[in-house]
PDB file of N, CA and C in Angstrom:
ATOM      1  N   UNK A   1       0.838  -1.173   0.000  1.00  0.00           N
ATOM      2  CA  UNK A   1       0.000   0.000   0.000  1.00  0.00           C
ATOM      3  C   UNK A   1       0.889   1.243   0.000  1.00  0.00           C
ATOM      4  N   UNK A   2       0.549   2.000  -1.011  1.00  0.00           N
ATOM      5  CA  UNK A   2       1.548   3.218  -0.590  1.00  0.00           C
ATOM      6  C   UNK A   2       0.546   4.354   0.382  1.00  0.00           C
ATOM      7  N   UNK A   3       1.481   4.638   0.888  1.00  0.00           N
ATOM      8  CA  UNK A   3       0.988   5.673   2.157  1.00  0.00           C
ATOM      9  C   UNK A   3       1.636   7.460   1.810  1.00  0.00           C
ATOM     10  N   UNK A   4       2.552   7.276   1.215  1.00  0.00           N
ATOM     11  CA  UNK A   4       3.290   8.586   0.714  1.00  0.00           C
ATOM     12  C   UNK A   4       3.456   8.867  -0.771  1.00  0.00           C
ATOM     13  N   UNK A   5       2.027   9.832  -1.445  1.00  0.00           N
ATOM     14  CA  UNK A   5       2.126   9.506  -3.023  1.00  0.00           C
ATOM     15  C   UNK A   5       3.633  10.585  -3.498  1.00  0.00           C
ATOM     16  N   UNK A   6       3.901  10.870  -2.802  1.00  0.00           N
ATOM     17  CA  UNK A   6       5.872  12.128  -3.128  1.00  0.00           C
ATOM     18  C   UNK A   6       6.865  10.617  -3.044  1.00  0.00           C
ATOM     19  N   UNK A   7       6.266   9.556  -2.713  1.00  0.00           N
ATOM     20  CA  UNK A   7       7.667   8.737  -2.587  1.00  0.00           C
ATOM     21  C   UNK A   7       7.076   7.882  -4.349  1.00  0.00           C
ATOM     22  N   UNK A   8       6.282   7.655  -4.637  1.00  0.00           N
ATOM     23  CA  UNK A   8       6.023   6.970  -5.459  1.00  0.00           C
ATOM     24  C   UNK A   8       6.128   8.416  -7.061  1.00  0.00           C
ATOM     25  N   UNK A   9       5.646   9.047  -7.188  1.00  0.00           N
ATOM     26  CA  UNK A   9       5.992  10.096  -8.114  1.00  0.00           C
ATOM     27  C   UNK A   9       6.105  11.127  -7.556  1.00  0.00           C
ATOM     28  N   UNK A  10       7.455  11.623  -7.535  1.00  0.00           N
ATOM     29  CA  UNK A  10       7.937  12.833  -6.207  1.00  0.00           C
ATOM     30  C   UNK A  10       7.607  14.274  -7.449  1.00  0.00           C
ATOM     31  N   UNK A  11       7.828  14.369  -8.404  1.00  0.00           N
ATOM     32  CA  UNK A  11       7.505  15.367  -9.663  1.00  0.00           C
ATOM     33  C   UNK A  11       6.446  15.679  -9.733  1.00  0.00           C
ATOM     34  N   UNK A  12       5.270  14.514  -9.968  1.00  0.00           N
ATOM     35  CA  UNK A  12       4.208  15.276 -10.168  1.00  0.00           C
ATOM     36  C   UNK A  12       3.128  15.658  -9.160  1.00  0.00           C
ATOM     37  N   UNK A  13       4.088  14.924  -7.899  1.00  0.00           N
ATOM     38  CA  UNK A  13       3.771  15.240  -6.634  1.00  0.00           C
ATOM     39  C   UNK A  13       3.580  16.500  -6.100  1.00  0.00           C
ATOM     40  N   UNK A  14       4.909  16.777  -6.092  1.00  0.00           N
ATOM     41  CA  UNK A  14       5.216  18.199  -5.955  1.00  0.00           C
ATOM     42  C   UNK A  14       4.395  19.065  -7.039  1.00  0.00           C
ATOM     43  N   UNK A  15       4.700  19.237  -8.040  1.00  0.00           N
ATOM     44  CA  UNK A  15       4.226  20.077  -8.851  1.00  0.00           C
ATOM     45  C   UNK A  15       2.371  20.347  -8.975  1.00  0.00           C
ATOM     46  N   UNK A  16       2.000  19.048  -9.270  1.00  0.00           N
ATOM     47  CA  UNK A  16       0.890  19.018  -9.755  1.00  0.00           C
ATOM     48  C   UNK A  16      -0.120  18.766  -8.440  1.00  0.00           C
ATOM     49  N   UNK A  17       0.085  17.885  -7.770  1.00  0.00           N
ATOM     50  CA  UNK A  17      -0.848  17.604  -6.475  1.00  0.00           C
ATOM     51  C   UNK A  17      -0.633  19.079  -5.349  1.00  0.00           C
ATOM     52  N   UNK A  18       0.369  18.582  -4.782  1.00  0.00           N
ATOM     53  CA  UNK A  18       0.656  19.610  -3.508  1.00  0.00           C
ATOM     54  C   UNK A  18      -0.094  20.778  -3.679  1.00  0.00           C
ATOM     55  N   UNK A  19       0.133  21.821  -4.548  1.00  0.00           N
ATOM     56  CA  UNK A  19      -0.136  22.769  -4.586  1.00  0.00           C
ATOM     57  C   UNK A  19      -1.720  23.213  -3.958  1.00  0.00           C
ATOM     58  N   UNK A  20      -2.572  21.821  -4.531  1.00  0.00           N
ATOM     59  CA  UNK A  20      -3.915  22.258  -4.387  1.00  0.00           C
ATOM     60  C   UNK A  20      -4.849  21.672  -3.211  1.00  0.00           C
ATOM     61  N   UNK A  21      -3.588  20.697  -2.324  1.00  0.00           N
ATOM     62  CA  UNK A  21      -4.288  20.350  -0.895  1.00  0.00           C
ATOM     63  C   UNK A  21      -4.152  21.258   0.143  1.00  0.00           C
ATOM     64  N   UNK A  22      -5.008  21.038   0.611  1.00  0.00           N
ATOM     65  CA  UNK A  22      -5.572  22.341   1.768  1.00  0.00           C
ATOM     66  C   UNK A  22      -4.171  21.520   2.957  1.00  0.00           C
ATOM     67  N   UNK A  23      -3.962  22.224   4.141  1.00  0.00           N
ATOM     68  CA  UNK A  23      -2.927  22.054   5.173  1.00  0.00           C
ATOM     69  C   UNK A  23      -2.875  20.404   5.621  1.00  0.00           C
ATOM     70  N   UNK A  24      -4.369  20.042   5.775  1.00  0.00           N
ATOM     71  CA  UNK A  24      -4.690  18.741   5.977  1.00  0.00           C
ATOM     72  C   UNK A  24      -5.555  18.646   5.827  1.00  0.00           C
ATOM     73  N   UNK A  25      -5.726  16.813   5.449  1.00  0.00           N
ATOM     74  CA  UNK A  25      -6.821  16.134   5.017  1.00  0.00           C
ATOM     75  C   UNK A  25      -7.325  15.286   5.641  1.00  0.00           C
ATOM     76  N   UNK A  26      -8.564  14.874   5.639  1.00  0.00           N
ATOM     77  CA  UNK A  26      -9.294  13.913   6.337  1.00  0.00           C
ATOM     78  C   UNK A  26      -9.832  13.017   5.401  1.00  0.00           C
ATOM     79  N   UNK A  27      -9.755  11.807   6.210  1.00  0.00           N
ATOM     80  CA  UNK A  27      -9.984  10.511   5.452  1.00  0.00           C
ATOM     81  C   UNK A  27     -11.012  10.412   6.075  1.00  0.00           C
ATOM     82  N   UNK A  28     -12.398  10.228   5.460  1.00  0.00           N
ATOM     83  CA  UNK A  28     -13.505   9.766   5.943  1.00  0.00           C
ATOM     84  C   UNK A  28     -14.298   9.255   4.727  1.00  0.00           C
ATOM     85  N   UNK A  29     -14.139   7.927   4.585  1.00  0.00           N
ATOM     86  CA  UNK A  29     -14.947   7.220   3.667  1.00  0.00           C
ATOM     87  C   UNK A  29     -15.363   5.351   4.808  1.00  0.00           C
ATOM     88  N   UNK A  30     -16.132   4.323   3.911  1.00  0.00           N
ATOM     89  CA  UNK A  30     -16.806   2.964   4.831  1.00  0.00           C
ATOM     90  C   UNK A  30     -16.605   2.173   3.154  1.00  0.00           C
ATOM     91  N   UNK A  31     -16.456   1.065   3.698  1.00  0.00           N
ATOM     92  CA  UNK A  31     -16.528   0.098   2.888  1.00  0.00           C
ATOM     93  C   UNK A  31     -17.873  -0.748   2.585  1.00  0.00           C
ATOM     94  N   UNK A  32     -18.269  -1.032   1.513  1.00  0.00           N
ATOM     95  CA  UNK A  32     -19.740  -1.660   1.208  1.00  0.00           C
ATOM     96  C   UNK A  32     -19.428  -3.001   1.163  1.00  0.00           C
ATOM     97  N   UNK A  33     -19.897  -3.934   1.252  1.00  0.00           N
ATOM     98  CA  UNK A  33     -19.825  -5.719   1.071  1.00  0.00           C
ATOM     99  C   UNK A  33     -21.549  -6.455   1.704  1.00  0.00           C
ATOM    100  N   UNK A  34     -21.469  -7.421   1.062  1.00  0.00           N
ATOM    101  CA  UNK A  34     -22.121  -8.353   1.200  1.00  0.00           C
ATOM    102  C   UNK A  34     -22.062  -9.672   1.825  1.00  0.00           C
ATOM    103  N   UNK A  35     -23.035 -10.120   3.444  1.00  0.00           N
ATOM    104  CA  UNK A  35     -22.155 -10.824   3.881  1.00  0.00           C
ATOM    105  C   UNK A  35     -21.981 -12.288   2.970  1.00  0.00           C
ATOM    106  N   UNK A  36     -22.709 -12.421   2.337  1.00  0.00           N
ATOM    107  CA  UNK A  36     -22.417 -13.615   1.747  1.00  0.00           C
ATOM    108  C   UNK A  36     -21.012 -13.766   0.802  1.00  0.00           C
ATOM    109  N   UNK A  37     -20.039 -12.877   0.783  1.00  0.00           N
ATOM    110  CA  UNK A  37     -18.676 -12.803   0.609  1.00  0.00           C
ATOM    111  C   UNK A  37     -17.366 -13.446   1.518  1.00  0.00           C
ATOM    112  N   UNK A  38     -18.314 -13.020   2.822  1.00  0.00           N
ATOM    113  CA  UNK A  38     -17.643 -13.930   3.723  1.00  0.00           C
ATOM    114  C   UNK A  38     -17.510 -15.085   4.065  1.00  0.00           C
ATOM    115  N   UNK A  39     -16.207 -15.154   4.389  1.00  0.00           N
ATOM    116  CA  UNK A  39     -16.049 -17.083   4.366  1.00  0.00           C
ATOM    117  C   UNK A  39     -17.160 -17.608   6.118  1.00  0.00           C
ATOM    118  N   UNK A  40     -16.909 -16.512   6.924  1.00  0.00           N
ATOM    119  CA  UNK A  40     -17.723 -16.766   7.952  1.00  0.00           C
ATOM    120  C   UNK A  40     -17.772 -14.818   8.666  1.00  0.00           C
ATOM    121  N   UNK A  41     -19.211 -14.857   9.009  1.00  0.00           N
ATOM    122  CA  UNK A  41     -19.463 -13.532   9.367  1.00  0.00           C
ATOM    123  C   UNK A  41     -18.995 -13.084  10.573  1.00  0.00           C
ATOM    124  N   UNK A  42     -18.415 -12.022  10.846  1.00  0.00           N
ATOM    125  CA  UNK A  42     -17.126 -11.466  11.905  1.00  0.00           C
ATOM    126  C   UNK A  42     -18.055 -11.588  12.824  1.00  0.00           C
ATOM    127  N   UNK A  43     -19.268 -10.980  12.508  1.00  0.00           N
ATOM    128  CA  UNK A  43     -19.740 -10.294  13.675  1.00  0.00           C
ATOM    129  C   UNK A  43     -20.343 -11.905  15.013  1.00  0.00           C
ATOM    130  N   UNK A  44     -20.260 -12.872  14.171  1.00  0.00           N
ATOM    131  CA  UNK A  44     -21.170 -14.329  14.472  1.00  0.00           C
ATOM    132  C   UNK A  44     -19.558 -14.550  14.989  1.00  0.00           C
ATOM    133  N   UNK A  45     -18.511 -14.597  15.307  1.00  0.00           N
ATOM    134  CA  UNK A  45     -17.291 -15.359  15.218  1.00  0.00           C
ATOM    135  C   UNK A  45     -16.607 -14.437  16.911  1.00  0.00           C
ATOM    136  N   UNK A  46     -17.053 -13.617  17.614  1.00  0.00           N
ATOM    137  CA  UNK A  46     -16.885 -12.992  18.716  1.00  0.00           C
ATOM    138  C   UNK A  46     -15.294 -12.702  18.898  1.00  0.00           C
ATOM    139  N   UNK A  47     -14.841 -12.444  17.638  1.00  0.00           N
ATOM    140  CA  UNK A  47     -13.065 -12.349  17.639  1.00  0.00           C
ATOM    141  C   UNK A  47     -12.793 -10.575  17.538  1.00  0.00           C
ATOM    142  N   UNK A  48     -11.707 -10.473  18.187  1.00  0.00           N
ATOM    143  CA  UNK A  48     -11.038  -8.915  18.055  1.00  0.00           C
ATOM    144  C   UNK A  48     -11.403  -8.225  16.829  1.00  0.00           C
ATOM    145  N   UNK A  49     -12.277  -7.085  17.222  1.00  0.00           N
ATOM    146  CA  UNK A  49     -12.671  -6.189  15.711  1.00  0.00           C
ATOM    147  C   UNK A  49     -14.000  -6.588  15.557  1.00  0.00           C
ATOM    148  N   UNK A  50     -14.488  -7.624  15.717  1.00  0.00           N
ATOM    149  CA  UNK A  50     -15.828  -8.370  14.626  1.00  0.00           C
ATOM    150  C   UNK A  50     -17.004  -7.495  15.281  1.00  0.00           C
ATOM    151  N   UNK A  51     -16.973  -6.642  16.590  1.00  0.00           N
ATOM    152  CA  UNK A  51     -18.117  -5.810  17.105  1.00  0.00           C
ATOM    153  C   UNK A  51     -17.649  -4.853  16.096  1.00  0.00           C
ATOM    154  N   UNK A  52     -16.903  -4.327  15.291  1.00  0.00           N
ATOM    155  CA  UNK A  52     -16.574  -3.086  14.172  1.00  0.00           C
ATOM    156  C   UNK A  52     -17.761  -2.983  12.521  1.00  0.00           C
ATOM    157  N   UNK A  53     -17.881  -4.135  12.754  1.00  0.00           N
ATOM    158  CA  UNK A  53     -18.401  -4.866  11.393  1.00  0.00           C
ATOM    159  C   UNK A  53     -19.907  -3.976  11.886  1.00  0.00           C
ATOM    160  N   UNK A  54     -20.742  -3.810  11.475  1.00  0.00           N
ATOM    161  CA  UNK A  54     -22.470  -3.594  11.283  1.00  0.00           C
ATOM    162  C   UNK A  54     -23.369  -4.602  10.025  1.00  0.00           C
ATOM    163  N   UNK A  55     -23.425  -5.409  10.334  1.00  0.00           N
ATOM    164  CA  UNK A  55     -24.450  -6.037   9.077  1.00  0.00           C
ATOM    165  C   UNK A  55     -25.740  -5.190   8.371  1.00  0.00           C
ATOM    166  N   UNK A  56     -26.019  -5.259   7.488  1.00  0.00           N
ATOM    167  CA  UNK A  56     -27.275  -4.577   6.995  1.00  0.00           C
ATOM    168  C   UNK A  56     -28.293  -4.800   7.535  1.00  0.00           C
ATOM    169  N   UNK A  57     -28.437  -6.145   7.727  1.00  0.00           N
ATOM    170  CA  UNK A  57     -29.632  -6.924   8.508  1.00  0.00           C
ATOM    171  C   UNK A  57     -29.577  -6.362  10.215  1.00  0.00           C
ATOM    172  N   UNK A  58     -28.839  -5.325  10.981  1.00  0.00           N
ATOM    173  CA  UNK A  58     -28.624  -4.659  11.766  1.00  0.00           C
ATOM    174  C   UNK A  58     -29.213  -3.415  11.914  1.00  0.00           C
ATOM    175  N   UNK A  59     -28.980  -2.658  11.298  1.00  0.00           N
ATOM    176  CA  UNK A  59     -29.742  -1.582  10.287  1.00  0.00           C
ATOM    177  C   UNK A  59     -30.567  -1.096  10.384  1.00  0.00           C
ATOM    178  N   UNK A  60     -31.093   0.113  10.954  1.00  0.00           N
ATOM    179  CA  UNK A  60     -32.451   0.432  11.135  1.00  0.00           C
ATOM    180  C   UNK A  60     -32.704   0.771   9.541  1.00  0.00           C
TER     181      UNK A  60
END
């Protein structure tokens, strides 16, 4: 995963990106899935994290 896009293209980094991000940024986006993707559902499996998960079927 790159985490630093100046280490991966430092040119058009600089030049072309930088210029037009504000001081800082916030990451605020969620991931969509279906549980039937899962090999077994987190939230059914009572392991570290799996209270993170929300099922749809949860859902008001």
């Amino acid at each position: 995963m790159v985490k630093n896009m100046s280490d991966v293209a430092p040119h058009f980094y600089t030049h072309e990106i930088a210029p037009v991000l504000p001081p800082k940024v916030l990451d605020f986006h969620t991931h969509t899935w279906s549980a039937d993707n899962w090999k077994e559902r987190p939230w059914d499996t009572g392991r570290d994290g799996s209270r993170n998960k929300t099922p749809k079927t949860l859902m008001p």
